[in-house]
Protein backbone atom coordinates (compact mmCIF):
# COMPACT_ATOMS: atom_id res chain seq x y z
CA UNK A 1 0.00 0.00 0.00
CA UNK A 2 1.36 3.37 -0.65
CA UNK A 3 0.58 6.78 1.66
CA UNK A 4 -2.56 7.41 -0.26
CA UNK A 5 -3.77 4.12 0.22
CA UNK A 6 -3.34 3.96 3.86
CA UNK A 7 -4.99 7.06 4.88
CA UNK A 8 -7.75 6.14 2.77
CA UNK A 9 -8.40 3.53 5.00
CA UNK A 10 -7.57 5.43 7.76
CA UNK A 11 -10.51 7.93 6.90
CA UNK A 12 -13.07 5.02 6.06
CA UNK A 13 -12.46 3.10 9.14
CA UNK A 14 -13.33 6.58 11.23
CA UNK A 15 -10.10 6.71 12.91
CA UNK A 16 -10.33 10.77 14.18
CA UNK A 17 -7.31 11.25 16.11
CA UNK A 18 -4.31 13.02 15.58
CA UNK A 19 -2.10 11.94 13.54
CA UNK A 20 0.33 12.87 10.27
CA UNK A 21 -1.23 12.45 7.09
CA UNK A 22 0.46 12.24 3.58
CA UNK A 23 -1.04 15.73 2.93
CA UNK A 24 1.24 16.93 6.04
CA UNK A 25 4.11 15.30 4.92
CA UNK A 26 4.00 17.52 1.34
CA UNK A 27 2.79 20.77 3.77
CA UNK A 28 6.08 20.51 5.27
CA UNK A 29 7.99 20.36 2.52
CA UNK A 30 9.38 23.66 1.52
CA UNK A 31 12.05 22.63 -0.99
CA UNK A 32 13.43 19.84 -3.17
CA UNK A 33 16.68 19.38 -5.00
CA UNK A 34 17.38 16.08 -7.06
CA UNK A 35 20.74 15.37 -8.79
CA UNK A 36 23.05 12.33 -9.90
CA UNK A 37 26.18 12.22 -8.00
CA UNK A 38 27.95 11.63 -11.27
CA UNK A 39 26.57 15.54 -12.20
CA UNK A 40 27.08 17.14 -8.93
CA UNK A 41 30.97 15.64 -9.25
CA UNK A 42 31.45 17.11 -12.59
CA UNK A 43 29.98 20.41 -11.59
CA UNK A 44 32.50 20.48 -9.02
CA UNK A 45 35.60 18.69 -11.36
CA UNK A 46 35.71 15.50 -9.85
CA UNK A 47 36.85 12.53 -11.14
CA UNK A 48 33.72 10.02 -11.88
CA UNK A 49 33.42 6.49 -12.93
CA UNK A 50 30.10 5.25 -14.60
CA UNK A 51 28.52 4.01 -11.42
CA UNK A 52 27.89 7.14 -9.86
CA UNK A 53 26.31 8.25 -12.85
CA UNK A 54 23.26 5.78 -11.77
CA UNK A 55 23.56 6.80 -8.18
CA UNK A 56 20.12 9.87 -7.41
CA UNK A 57 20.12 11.73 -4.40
CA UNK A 58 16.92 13.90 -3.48
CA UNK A 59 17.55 16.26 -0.60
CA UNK A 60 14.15 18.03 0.73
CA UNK A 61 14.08 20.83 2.79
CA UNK A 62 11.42 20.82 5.38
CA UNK A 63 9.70 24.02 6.59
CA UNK A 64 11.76 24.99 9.56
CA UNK A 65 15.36 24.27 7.40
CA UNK A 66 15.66 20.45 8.43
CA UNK A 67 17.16 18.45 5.56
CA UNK A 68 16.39 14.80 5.01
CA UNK A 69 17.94 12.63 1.83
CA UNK A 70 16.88 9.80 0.08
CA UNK A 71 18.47 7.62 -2.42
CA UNK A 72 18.25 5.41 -5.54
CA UNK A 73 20.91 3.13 -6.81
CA UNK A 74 20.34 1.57 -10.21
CA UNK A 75 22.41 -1.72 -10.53
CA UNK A 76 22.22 -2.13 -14.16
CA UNK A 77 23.23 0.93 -16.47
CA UNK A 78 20.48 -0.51 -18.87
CA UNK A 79 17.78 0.05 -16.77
CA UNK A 80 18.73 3.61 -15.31
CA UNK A 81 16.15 6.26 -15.78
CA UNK A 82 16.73 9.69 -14.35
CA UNK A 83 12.73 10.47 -13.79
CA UNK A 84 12.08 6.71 -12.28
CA UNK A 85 15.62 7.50 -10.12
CA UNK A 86 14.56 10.93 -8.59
CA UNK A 87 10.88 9.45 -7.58
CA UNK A 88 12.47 6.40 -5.58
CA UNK A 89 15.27 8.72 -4.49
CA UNK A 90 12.24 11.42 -3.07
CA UNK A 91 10.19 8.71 -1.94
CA UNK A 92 12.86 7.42 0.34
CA UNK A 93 13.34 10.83 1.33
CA UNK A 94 9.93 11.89 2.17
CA UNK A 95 9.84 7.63 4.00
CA UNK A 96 12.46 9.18 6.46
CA UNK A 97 10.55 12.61 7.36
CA UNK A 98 7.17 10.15 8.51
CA UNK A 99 9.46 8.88 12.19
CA UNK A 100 10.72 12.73 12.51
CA UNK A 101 7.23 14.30 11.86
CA UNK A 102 5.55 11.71 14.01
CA UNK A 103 8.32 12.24 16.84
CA UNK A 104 7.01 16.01 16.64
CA UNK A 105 3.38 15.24 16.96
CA UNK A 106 3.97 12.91 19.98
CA UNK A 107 5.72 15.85 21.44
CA UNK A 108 3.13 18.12 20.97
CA UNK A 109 0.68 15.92 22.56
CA UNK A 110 2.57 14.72 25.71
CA UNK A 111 2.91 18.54 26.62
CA UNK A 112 -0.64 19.33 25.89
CA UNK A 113 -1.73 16.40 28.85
């Protein structure tokens, strides 16, 4: 099940209290910056070799100037695709903000008792 999926059936099983949604998750998001190492080592004259050419960081900046990464690592130069390599690379990213966004609400609520 993806995000979408699960808060779907979040919403149709009537489950009302707080919690983060996939729609606070984007909110948060106030920046997004996707790039092959292989590009950002040229850019900055490095040597490369064709394996980092397949390797897609996404780096997302979060409202309050938090930055979480995520990664994709093709295996097979034949199957590299830089649009299918920057989704898995977000997705991991935005998989690592859930834990930190949920800390935050937890926080919230043990001081509000």
């Amino acid at each position: 099940m993806n995000d979408q999926e699960i808060e779907r059936e979040i919403q149709d099983k009537g489950l009302t209290g707080p919690r983060v949604t996939p729609d606070d998750i984007e909110a948060n998001i106030s920046g997004e910056f996707c790039f092959t190492v292989g590009n950002a080592a040229r850019a900055l004259n490095c040597p490369v070799c064709d394996a980092v050419d397949m390797l897609t960081i996404c780096v997302l900046t979060m409202r309050n100037g938090f930055t979480v990464t995520g990664e994709s690592a093709c295996a097979s130069p034949e199957n590299f695709d830089a649009d299918l390599g920057r989704k898995i690379a977000r997705k991991n990213a935005v998989d690592k903000v859930w834990p930190l966004m949920g800390y935050a609400l937890k926080d919230r609520l043990s001081i509000s008792k």
